[in-house]
Every structure is written in C-alpha cells, then in structure tokens.
N, C-alpha and C. Protein backbone atom coordinates (compact mmCIF):
# COMPACT_ATOMS: atom_id res chain seq x y z
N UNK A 1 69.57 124.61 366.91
CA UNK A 1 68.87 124.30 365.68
C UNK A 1 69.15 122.86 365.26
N UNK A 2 70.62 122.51 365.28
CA UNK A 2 70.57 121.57 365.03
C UNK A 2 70.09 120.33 365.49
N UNK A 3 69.74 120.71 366.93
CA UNK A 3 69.11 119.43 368.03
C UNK A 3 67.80 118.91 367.47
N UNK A 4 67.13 120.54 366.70
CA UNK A 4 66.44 120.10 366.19
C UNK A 4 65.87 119.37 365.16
N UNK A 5 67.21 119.23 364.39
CA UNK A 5 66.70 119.07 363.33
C UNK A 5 66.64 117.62 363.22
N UNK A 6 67.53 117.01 363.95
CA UNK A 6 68.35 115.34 364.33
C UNK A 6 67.09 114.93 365.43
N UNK A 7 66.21 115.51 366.14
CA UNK A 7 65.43 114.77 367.29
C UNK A 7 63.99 115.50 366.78
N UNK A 8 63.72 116.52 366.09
CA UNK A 8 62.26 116.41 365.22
C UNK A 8 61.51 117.64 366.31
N UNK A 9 60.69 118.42 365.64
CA UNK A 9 60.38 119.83 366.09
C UNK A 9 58.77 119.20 366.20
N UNK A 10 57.94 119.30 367.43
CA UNK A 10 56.62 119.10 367.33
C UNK A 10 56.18 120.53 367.77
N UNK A 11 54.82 120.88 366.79
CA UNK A 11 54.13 121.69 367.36
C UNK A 11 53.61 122.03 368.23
N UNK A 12 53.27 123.15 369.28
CA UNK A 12 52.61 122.34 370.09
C UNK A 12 50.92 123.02 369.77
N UNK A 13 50.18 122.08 370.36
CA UNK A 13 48.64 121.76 370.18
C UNK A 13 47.84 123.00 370.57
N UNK A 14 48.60 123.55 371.77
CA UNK A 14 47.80 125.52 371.83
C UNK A 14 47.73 125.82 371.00
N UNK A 15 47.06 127.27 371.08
CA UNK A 15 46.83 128.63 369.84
C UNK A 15 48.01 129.03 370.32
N UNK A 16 48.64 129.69 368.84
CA UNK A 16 49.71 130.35 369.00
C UNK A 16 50.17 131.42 369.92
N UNK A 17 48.97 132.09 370.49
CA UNK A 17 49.16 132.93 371.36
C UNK A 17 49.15 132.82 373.03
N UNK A 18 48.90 131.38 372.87
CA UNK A 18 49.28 130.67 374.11
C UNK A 18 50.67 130.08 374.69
N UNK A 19 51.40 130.17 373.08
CA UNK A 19 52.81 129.37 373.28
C UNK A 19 54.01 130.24 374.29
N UNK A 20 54.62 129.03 374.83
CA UNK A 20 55.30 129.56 376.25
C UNK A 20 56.82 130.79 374.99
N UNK A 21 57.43 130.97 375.77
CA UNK A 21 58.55 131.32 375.36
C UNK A 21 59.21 130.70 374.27
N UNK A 22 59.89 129.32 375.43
CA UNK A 22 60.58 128.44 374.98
C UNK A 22 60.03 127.94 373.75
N UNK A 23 58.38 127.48 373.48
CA UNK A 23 58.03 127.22 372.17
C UNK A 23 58.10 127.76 371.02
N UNK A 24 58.06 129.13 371.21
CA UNK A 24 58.33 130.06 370.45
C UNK A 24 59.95 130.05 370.02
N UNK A 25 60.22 129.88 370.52
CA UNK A 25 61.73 129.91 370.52
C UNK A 25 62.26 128.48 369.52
N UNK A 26 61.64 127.24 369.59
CA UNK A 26 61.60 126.08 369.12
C UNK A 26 61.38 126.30 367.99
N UNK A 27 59.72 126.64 367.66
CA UNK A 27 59.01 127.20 366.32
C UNK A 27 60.19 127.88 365.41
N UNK A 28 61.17 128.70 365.88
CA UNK A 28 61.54 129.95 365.21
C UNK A 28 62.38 129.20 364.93
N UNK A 29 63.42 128.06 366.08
CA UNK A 29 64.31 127.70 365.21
C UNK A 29 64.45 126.51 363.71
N UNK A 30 63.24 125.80 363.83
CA UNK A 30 62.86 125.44 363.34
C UNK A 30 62.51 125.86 361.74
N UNK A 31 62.02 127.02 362.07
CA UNK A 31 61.76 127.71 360.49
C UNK A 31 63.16 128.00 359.96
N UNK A 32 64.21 128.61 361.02
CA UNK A 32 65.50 129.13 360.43
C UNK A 32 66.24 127.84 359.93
N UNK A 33 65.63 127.03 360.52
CA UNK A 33 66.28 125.08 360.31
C UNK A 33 65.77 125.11 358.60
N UNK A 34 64.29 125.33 358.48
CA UNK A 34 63.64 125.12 357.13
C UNK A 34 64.86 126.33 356.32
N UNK A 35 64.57 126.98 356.32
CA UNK A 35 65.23 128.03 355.22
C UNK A 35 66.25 127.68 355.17
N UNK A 36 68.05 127.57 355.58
CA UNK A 36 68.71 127.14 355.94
C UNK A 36 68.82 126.18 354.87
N UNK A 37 68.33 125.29 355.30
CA UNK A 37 68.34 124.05 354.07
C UNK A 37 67.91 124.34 353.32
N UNK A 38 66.72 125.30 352.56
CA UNK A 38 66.32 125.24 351.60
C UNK A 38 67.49 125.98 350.64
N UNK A 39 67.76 126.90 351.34
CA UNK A 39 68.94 127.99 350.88
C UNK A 39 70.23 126.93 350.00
N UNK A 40 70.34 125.64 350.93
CA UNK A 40 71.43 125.55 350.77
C UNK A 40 71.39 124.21 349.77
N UNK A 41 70.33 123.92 349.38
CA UNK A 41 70.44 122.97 348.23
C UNK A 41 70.11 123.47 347.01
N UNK A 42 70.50 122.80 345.62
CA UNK A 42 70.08 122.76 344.00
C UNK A 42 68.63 122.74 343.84
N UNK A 43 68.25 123.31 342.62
CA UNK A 43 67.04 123.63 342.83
C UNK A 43 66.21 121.74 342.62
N UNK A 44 67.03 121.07 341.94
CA UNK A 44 67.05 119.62 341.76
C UNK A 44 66.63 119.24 343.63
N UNK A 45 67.41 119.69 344.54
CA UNK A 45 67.49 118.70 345.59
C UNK A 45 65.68 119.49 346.31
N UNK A 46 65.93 120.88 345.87
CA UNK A 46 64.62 121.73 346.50
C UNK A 46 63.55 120.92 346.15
N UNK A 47 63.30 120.65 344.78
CA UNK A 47 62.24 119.86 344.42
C UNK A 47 61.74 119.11 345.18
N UNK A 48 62.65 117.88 345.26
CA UNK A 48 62.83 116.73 346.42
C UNK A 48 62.14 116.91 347.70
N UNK A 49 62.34 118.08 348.15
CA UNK A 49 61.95 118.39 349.52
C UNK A 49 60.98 119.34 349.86
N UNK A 50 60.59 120.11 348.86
CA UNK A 50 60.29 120.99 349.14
C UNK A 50 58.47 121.39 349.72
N UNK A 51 57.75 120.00 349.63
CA UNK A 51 56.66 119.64 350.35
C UNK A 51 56.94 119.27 352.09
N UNK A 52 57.95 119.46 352.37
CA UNK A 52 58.10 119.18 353.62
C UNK A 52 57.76 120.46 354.25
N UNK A 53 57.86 120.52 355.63
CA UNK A 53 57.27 121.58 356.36
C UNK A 53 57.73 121.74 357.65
N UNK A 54 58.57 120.85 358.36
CA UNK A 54 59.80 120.87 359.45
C UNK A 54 60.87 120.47 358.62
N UNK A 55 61.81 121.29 359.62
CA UNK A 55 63.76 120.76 358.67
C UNK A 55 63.88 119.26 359.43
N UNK A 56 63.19 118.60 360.51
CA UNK A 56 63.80 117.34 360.31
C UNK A 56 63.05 116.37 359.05
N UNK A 57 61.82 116.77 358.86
CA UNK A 57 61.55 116.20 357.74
C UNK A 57 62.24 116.22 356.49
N UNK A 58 62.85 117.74 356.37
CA UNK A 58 64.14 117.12 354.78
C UNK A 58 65.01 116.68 355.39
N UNK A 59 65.55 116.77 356.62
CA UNK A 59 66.83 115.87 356.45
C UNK A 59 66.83 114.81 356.62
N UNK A 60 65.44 113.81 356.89
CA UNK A 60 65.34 112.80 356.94
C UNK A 60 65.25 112.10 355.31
N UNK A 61 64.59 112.90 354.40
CA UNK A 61 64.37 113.02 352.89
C UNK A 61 65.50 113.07 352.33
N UNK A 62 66.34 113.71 352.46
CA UNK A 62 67.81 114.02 351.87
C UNK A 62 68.95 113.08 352.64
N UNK A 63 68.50 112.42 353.80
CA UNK A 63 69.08 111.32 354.48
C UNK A 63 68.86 109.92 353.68
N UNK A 64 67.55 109.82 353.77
CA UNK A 64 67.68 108.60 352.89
C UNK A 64 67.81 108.76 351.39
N UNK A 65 67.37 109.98 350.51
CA UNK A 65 67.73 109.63 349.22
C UNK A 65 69.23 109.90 349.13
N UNK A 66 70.39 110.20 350.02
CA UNK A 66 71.51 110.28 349.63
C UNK A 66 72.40 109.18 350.40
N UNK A 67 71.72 109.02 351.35
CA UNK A 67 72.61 107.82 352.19
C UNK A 67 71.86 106.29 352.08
N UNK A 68 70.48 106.69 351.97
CA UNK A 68 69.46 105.44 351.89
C UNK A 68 69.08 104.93 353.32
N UNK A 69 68.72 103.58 353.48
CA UNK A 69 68.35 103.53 354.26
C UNK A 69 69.20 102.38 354.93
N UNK A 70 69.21 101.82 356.28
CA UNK A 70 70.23 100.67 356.28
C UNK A 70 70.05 99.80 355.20
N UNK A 71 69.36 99.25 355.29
CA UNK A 71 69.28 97.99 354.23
C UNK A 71 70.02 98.66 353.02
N UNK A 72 69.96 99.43 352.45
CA UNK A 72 70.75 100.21 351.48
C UNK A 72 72.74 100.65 351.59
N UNK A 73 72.94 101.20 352.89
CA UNK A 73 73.87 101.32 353.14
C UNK A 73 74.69 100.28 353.47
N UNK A 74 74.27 99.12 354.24
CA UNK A 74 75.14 98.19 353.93
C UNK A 74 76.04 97.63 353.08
N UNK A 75 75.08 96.95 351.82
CA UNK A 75 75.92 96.56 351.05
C UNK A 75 76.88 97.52 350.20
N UNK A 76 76.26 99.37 350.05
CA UNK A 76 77.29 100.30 349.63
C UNK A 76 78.34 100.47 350.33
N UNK A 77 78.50 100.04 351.85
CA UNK A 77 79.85 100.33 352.80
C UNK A 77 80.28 99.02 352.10
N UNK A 78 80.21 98.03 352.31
CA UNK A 78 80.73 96.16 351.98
C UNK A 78 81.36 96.71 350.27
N UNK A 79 80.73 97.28 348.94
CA UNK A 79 81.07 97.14 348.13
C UNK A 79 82.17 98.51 347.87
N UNK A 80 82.26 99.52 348.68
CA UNK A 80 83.70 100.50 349.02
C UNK A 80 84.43 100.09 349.31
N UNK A 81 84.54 98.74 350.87
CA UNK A 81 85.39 98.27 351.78
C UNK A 81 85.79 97.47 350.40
N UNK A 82 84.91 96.53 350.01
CA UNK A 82 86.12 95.97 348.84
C UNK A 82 87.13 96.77 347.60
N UNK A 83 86.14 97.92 347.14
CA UNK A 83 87.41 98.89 346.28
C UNK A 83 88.27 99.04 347.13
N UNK A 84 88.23 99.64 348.23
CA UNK A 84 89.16 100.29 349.42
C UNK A 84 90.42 99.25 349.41
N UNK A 85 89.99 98.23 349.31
CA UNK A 85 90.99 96.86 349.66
C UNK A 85 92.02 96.26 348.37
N UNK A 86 90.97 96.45 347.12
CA UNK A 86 91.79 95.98 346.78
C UNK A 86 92.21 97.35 345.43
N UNK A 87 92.23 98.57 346.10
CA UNK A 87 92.54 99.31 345.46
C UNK A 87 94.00 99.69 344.81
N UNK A 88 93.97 100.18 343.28
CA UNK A 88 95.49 99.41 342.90
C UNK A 88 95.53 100.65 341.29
N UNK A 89 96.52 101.13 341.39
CA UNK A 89 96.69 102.35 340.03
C UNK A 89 96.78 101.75 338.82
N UNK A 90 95.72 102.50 338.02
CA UNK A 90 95.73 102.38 336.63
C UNK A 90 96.79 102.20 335.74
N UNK A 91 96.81 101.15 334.82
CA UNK A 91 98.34 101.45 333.95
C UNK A 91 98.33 102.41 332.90
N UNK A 92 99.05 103.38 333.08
CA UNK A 92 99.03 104.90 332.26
C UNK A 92 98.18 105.88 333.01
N UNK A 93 97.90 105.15 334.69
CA UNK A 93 97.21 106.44 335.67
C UNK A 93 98.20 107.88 336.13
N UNK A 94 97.68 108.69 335.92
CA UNK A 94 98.72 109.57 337.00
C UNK A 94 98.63 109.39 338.64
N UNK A 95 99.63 110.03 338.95
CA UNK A 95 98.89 109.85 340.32
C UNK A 95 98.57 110.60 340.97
N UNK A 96 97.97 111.73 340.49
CA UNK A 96 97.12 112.65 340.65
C UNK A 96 95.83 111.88 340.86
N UNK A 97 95.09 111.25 339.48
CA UNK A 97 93.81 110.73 338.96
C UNK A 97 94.02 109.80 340.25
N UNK A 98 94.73 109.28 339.95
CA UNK A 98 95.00 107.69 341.55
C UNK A 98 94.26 108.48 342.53
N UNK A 99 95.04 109.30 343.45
CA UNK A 99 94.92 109.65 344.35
C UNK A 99 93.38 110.17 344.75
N UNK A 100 92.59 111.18 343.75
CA UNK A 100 91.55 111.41 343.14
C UNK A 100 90.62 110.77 343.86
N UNK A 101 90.95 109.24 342.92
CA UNK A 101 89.62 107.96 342.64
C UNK A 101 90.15 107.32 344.55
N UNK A 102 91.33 107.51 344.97
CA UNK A 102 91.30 107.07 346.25
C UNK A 102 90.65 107.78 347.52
N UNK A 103 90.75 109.44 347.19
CA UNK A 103 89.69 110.16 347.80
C UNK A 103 88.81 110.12 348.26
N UNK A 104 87.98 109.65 346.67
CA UNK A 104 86.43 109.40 346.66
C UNK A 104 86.23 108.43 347.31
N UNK A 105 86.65 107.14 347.25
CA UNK A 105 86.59 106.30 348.02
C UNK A 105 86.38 105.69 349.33
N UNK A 106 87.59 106.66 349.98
CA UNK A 106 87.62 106.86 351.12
C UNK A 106 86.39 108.02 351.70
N UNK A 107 86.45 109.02 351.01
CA UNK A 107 85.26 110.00 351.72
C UNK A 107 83.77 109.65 351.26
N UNK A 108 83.29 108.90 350.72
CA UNK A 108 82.36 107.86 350.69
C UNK A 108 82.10 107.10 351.57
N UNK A 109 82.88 105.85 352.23
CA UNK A 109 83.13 105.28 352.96
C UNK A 109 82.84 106.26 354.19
N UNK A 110 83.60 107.25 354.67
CA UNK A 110 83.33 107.99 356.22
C UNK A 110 81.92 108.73 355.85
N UNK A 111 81.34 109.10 354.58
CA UNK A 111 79.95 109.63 355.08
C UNK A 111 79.53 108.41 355.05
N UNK A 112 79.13 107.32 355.19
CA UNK A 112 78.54 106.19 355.08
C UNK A 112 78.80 105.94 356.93
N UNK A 113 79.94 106.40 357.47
CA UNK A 113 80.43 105.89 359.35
C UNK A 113 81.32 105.16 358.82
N UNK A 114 82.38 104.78 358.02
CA UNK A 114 83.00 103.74 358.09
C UNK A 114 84.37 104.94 357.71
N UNK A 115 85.35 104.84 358.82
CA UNK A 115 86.67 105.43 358.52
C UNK A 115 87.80 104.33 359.26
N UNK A 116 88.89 105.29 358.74
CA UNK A 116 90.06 104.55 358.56
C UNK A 116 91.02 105.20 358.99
N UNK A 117 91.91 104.42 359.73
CA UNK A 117 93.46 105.10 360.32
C UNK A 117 94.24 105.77 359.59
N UNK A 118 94.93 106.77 359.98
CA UNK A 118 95.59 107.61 359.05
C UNK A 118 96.78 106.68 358.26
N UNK A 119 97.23 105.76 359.19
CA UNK A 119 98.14 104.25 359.26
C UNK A 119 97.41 103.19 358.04
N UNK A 120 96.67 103.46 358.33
CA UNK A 120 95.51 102.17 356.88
C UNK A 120 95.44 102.84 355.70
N UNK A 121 95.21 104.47 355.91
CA UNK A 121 95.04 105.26 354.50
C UNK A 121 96.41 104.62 353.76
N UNK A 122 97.46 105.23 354.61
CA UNK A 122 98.91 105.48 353.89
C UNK A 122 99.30 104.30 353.49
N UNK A 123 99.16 103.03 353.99
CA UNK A 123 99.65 101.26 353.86
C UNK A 123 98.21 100.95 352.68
N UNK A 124 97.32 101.17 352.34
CA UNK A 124 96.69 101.33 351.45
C UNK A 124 97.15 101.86 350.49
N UNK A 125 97.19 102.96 350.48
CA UNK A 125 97.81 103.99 349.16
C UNK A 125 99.18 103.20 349.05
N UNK A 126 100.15 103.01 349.56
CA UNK A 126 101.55 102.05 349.21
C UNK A 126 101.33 101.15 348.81
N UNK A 127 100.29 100.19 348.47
CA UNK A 127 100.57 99.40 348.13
C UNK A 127 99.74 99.14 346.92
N UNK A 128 99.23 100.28 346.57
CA UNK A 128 98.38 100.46 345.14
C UNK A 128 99.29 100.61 344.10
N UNK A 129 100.91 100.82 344.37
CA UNK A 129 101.77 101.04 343.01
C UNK A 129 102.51 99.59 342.15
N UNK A 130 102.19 100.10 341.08
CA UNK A 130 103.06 99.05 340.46
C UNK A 130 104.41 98.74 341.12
N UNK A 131 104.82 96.98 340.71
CA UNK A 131 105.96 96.60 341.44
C UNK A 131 107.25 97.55 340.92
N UNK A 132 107.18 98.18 340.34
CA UNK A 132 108.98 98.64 339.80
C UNK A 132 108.91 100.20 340.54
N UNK A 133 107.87 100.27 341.74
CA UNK A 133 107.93 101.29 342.47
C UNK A 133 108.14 100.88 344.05
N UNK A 134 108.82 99.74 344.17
CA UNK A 134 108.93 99.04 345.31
C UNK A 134 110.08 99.64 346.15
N UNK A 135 111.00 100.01 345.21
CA UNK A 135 112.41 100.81 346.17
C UNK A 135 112.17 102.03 346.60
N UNK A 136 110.69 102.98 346.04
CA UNK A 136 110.43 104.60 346.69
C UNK A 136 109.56 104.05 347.77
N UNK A 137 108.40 102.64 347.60
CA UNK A 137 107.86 103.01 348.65
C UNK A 137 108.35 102.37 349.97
N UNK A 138 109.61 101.84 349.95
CA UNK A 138 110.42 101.15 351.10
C UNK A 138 111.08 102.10 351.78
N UNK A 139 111.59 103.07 350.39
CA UNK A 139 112.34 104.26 351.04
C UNK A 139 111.54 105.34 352.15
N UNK A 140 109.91 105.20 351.45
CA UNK A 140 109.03 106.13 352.57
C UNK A 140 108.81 105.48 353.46
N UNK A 141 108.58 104.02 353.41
CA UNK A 141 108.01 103.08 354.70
C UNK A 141 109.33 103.45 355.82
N UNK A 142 110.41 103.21 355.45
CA UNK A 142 111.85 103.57 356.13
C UNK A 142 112.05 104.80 356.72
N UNK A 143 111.72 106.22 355.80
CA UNK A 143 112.05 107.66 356.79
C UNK A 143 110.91 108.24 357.16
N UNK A 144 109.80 107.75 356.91
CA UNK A 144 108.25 108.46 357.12
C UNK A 144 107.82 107.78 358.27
N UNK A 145 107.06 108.54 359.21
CA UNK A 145 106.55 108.41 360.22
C UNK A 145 104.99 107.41 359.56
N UNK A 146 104.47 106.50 359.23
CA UNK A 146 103.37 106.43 358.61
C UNK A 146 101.75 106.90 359.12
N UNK A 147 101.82 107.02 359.98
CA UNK A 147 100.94 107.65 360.94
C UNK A 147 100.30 108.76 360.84
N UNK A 148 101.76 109.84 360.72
CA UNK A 148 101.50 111.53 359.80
C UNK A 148 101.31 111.80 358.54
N UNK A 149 101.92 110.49 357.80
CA UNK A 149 102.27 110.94 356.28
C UNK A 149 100.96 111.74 355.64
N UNK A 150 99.49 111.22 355.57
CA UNK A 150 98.53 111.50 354.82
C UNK A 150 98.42 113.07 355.32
C-alpha cells in the first residue's frame, strides 16, 4: 500500500471487468490507502483533502500543506538549524519546559530530513545551561558516555 501511495496508483484504461488480477489488487489497495488516511486525520485535515480520489493524491496535499514545498522547506530547516544552535534555557525555565521547547525543535528539524547525532543532541543540550551549572555539566561530560546519554 504504501508503494503506493509514495509512486501514485494509475487506473487502468480497460472496463473493469477486464482488469488483470494484479490490477485489481492495485485498485483495492489503493482504496484501503484512501480510507486509511481518511480515517486517520481531523475532520479540519479531511476537509483539506477530501476532493481527492487516490491516497497519493492526499499525501501529496498533506505533504505540501504540512511540509511545503522545497522552496518552503528550506529556509524552515536554515531557521531550526539556527534555534538548534544557538539554543540556550530560559531564566526562571524549568528544565522540563527546556527540554520540551528542545524536543520540538529537534523533531521538527528530522521531519523536515535534517537529524542529528545522539553526540550533537547531548553537547547541544550541555551547553544550553546557565554558567553556575558548569561543575554538573563537566561532571556528566567526565562519567557519561555522551553518545548514550540522550
């Protein structure tokens, strides 16, 4: 189903009662492709899509209105990579909320294709704390593997 949905379901041009097996078989997954998605979005996102009539057509619809299009995604990866970089905790943040807003960040960034070493997460996140937290995070840089930590 999913081959289909990523490389696009054509009809084929016979009467239906001409169709081989295998077409039939295409057709069907195709519809289970349509429902599937329809099932699985807000009635907000159904709207959106819901003139379509193959599942690669919404996911091409729900591809670009959620990811956009390159020209779009670019500068949203470029303007993450810079939060990502120079990401740094709130004064009076917890670090719960920190961690949170570093999440998002990061899992933004990988649906966009752009990820990061488990080694970059953790040397990232260390170095988002205020300076008078410099002796805990020397102490983790020192007994933590940084690699595993996240």
């Amino acid at each position: 189903m999913w081959e289909l949905i990523e490389e696009g379901y054509v009809e084929p041009t016979t009467e239906r009662k001409n169709w081989s097996a295998a077409d039939k078989k295409k057709a069907s997954l195709d519809a289970k492709g349509v429902t599937q998605l329809f099932c699985a979005l807000s009635s907000e996102e159904f709207n959106r899509v819901s003139n379509c009539k193959m599942a690669r057509e919404i996911w091409i619809t729900l591809e670009t209105t959620h990811e956009g299009t390159t020209q779009v995604k670019k500068p949203k990866v470029n303007m993450l990579v810079t939060d990502f970089e120079s990401f740094e905790m709130y004064k009076n943040e917890s670090i719960f909320d920190m961690f949170t807003r570093f999440t998002n960040i990061v899992n933004e960034l990988s649906a966009l294709g752009k990820t990061n070493t488990n080694y970059e997460l953790v040397q990232r996140l260390l170095r988002c704390f205020p300076d008078n937290w410099d002796a805990i995070i020397t102490a983790i840089e020192q007994s933590k593997d940084l690699d595993t930590l996240m």
